[in-house]
PDB file of N, CA and C in Angstrom:
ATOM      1  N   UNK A   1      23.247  14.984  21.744  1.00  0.00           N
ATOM      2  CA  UNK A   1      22.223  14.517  20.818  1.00  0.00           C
ATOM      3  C   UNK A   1      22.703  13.260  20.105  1.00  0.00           C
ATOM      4  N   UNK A   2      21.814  12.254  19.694  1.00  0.00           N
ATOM      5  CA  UNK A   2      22.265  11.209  19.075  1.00  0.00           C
ATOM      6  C   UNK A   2      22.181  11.458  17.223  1.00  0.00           C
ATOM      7  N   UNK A   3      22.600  10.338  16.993  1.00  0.00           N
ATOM      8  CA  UNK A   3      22.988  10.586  15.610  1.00  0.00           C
ATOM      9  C   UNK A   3      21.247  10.314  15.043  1.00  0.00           C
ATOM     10  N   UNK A   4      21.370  11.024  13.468  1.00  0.00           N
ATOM     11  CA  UNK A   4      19.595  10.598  12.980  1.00  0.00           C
ATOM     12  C   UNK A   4      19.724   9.239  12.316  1.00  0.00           C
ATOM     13  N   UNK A   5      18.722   8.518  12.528  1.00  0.00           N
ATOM     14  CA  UNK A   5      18.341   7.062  12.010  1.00  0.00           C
ATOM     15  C   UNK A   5      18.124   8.184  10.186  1.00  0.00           C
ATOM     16  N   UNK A   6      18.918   6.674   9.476  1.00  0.00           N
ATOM     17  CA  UNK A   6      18.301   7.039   8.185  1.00  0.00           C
ATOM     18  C   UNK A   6      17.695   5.772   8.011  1.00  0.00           C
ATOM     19  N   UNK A   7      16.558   6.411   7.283  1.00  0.00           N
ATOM     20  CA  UNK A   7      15.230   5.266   6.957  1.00  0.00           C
ATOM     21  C   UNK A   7      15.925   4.441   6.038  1.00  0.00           C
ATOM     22  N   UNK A   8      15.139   3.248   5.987  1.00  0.00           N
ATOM     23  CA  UNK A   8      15.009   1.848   5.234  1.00  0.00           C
ATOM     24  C   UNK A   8      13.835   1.552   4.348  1.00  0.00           C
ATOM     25  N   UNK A   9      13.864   0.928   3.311  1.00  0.00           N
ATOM     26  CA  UNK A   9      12.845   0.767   2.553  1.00  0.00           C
ATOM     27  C   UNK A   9      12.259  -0.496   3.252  1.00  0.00           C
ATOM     28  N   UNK A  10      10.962  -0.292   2.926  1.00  0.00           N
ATOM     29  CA  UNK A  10      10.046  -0.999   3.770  1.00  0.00           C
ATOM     30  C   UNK A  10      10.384  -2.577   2.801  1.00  0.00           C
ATOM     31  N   UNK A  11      10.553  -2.669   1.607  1.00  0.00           N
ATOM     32  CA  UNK A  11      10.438  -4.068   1.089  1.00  0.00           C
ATOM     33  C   UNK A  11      11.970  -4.915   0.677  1.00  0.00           C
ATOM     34  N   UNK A  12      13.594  -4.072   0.614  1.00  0.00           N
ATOM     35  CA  UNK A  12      14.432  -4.703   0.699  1.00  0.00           C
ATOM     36  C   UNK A  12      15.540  -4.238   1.868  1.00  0.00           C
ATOM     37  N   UNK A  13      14.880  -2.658   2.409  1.00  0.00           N
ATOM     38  CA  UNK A  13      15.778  -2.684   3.653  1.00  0.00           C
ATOM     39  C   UNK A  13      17.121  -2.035   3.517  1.00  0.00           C
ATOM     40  N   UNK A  14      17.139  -1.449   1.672  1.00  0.00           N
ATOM     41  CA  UNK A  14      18.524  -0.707   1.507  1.00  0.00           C
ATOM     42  C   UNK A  14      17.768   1.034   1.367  1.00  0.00           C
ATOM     43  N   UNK A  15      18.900   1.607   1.883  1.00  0.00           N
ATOM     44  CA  UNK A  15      18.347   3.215   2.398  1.00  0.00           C
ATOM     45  C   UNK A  15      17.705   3.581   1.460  1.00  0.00           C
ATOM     46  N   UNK A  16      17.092   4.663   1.912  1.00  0.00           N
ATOM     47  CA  UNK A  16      15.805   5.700   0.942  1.00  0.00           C
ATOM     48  C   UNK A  16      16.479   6.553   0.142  1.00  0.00           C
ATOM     49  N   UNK A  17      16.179   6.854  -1.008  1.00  0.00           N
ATOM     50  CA  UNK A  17      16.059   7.581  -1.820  1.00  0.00           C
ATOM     51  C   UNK A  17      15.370   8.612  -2.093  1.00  0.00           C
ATOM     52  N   UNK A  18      15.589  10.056  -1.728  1.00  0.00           N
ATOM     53  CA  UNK A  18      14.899  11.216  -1.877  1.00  0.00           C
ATOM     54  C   UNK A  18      13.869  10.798  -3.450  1.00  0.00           C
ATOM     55  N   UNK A  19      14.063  10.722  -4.507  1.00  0.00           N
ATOM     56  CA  UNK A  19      13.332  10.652  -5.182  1.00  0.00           C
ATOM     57  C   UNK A  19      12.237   9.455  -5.238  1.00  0.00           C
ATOM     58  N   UNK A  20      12.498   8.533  -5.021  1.00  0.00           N
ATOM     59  CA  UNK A  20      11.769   7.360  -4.241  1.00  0.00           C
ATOM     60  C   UNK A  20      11.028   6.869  -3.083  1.00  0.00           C
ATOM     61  N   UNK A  21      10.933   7.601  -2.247  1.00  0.00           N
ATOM     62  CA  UNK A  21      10.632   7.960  -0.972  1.00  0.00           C
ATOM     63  C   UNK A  21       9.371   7.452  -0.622  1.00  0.00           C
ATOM     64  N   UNK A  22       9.205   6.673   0.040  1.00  0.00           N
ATOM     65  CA  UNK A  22       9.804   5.728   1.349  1.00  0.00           C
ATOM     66  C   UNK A  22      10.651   4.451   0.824  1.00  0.00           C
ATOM     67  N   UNK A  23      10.589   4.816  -0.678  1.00  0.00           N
ATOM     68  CA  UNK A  23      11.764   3.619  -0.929  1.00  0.00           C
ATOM     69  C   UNK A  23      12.892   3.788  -2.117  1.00  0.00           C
ATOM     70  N   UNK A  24      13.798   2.397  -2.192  1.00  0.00           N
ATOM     71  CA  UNK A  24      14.540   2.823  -2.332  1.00  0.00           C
ATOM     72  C   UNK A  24      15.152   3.554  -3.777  1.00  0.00           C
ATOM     73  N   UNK A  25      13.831   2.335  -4.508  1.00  0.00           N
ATOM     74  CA  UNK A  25      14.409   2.529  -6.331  1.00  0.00           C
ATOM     75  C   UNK A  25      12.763   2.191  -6.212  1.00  0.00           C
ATOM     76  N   UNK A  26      12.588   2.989  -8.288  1.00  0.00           N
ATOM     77  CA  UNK A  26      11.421   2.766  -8.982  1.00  0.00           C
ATOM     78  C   UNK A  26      10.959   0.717  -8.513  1.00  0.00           C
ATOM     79  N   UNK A  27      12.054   0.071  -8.362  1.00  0.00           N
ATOM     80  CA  UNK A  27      11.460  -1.032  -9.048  1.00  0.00           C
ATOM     81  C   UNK A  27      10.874  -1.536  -7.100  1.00  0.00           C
ATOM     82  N   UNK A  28      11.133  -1.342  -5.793  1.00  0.00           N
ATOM     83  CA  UNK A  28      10.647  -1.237  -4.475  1.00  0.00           C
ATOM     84  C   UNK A  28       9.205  -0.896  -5.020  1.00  0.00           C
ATOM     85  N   UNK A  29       9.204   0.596  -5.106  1.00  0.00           N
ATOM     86  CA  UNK A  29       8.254   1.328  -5.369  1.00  0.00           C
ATOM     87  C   UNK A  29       6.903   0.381  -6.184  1.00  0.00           C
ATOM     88  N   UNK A  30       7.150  -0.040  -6.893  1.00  0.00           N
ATOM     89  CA  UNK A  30       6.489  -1.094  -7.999  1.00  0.00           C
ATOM     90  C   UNK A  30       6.105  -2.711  -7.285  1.00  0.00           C
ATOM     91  N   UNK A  31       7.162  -2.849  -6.920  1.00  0.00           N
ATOM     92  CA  UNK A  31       6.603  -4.088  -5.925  1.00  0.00           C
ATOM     93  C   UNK A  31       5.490  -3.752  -4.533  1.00  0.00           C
ATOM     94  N   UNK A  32       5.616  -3.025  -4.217  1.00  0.00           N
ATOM     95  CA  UNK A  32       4.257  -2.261  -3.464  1.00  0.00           C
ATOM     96  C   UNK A  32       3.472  -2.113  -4.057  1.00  0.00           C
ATOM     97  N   UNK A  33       3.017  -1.331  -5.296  1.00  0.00           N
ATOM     98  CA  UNK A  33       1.852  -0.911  -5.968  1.00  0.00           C
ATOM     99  C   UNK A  33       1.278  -2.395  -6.155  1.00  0.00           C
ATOM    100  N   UNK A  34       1.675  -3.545  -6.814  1.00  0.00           N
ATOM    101  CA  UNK A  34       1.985  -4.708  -7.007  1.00  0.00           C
ATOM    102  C   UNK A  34       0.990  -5.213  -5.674  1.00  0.00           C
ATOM    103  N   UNK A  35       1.444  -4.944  -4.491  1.00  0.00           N
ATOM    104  CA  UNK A  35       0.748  -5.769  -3.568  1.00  0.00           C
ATOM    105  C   UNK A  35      -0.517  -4.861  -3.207  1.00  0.00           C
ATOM    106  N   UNK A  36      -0.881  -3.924  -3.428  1.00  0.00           N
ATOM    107  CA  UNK A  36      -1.948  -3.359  -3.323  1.00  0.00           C
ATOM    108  C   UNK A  36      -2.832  -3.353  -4.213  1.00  0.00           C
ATOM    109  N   UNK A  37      -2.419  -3.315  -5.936  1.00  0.00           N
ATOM    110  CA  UNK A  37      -3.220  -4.163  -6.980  1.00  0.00           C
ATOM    111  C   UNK A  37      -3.981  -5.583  -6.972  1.00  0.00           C
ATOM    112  N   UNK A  38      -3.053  -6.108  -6.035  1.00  0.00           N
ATOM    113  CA  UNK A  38      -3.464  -7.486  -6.118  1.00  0.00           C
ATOM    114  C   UNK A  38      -4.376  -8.009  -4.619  1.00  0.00           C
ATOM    115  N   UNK A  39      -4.077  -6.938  -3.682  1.00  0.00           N
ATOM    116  CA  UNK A  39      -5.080  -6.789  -2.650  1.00  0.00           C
ATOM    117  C   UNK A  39      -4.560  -7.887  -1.903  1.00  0.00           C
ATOM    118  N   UNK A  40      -2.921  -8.227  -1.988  1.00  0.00           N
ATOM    119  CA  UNK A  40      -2.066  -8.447  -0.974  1.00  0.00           C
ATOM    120  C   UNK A  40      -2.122  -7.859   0.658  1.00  0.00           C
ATOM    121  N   UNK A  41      -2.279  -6.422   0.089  1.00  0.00           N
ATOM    122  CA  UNK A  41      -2.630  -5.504   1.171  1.00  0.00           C
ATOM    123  C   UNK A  41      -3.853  -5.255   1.265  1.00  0.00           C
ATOM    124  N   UNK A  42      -4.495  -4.640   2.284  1.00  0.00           N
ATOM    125  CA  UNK A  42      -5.621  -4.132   2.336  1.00  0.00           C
ATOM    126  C   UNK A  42      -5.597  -3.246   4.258  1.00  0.00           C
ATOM    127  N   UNK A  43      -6.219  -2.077   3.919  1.00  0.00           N
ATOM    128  CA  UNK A  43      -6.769  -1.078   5.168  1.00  0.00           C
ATOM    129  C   UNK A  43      -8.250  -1.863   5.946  1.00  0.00           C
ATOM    130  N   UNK A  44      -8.300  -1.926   7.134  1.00  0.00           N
ATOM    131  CA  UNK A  44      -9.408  -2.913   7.666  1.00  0.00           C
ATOM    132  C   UNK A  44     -10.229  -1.656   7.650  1.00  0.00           C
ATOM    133  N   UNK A  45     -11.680  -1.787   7.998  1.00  0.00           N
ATOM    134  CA  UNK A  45     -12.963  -1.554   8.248  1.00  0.00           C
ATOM    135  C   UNK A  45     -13.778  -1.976   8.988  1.00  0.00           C
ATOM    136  N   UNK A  46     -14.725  -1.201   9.433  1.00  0.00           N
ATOM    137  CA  UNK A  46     -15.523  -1.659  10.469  1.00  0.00           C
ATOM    138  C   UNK A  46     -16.820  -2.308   9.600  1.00  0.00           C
ATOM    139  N   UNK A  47     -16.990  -2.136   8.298  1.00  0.00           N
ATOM    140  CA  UNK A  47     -17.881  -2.885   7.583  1.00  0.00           C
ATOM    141  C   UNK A  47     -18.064  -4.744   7.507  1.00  0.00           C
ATOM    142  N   UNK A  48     -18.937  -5.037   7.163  1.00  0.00           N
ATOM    143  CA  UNK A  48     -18.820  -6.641   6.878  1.00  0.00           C
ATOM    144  C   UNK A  48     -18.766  -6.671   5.116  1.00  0.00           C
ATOM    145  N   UNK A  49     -18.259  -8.080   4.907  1.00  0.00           N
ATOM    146  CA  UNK A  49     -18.589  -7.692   3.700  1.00  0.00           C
ATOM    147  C   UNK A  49     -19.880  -8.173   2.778  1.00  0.00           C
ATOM    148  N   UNK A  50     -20.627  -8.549   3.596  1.00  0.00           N
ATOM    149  CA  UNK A  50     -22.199  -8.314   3.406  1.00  0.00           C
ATOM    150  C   UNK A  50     -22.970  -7.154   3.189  1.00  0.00           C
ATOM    151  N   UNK A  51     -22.350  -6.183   3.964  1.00  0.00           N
ATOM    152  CA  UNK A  51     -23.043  -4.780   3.346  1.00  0.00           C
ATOM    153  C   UNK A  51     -22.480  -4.318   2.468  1.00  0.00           C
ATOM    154  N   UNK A  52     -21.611  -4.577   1.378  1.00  0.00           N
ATOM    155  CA  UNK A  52     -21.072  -3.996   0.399  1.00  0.00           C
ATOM    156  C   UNK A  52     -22.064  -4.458  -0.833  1.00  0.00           C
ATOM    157  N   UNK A  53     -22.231  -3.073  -1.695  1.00  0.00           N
ATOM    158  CA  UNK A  53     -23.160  -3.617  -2.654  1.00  0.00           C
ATOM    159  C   UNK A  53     -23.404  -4.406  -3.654  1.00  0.00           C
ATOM    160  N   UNK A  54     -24.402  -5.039  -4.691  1.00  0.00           N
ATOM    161  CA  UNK A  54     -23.911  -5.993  -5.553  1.00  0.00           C
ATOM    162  C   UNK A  54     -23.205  -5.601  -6.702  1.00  0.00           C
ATOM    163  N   UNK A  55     -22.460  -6.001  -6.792  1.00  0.00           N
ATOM    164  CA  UNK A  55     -21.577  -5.340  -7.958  1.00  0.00           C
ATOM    165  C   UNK A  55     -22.037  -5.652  -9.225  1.00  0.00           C
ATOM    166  N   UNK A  56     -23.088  -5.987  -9.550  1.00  0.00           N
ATOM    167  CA  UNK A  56     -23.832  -6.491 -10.719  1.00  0.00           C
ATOM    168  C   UNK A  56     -24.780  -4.865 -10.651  1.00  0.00           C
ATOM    169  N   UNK A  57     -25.229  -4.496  -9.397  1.00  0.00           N
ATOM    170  CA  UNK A  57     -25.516  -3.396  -9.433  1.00  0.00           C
ATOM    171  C   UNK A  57     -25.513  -2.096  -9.359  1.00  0.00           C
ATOM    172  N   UNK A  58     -25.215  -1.221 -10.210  1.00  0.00           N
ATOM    173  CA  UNK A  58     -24.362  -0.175  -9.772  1.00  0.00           C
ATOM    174  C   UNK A  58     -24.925   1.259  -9.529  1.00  0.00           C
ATOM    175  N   UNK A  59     -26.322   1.170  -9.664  1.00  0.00           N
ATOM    176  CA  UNK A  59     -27.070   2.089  -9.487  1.00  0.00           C
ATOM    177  C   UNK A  59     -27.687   2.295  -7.875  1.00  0.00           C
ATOM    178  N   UNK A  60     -27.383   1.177  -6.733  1.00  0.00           N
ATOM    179  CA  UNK A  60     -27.585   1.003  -5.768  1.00  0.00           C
ATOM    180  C   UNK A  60     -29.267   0.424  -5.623  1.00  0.00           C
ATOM    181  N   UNK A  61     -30.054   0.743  -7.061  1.00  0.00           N
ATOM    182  CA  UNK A  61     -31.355   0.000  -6.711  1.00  0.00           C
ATOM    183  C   UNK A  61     -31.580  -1.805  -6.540  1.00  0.00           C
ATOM    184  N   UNK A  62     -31.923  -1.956  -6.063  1.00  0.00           N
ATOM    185  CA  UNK A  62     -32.422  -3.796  -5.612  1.00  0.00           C
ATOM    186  C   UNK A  62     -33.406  -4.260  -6.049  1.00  0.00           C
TER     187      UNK A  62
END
């Protein structure tokens, strides 16, 4: 059997931290939230963003 890979934090690449997990320290952890606040990141969709509603309106009526 080979030896187990120990994981890497996805944003500086120094090993994981059980309490931190998938990274390495609070402040990793924070620089992620960071890029998902700021919509650095984003999950794709099969939507356009023409069908998203007006955000002036929030009741969905037109």
């Amino acid at each position: 059997m080979g030896q187990a890979v120990q994981p890497c934090c996805p944003i500086c690449k120094k090993d994981v931290t059980v309490k931190y997990r998938p990274f390495c320290s609070a402040r990793c952890a924070n620089i992620d939230l960071g890029g998902w606040l700021t919509e650095k990141y984003a999950v794709p969709t099969a939507e356009s963003p023409d069908s998203q509603q007006n955000p002036d309106n929030d009741s969905g009526i037109e």
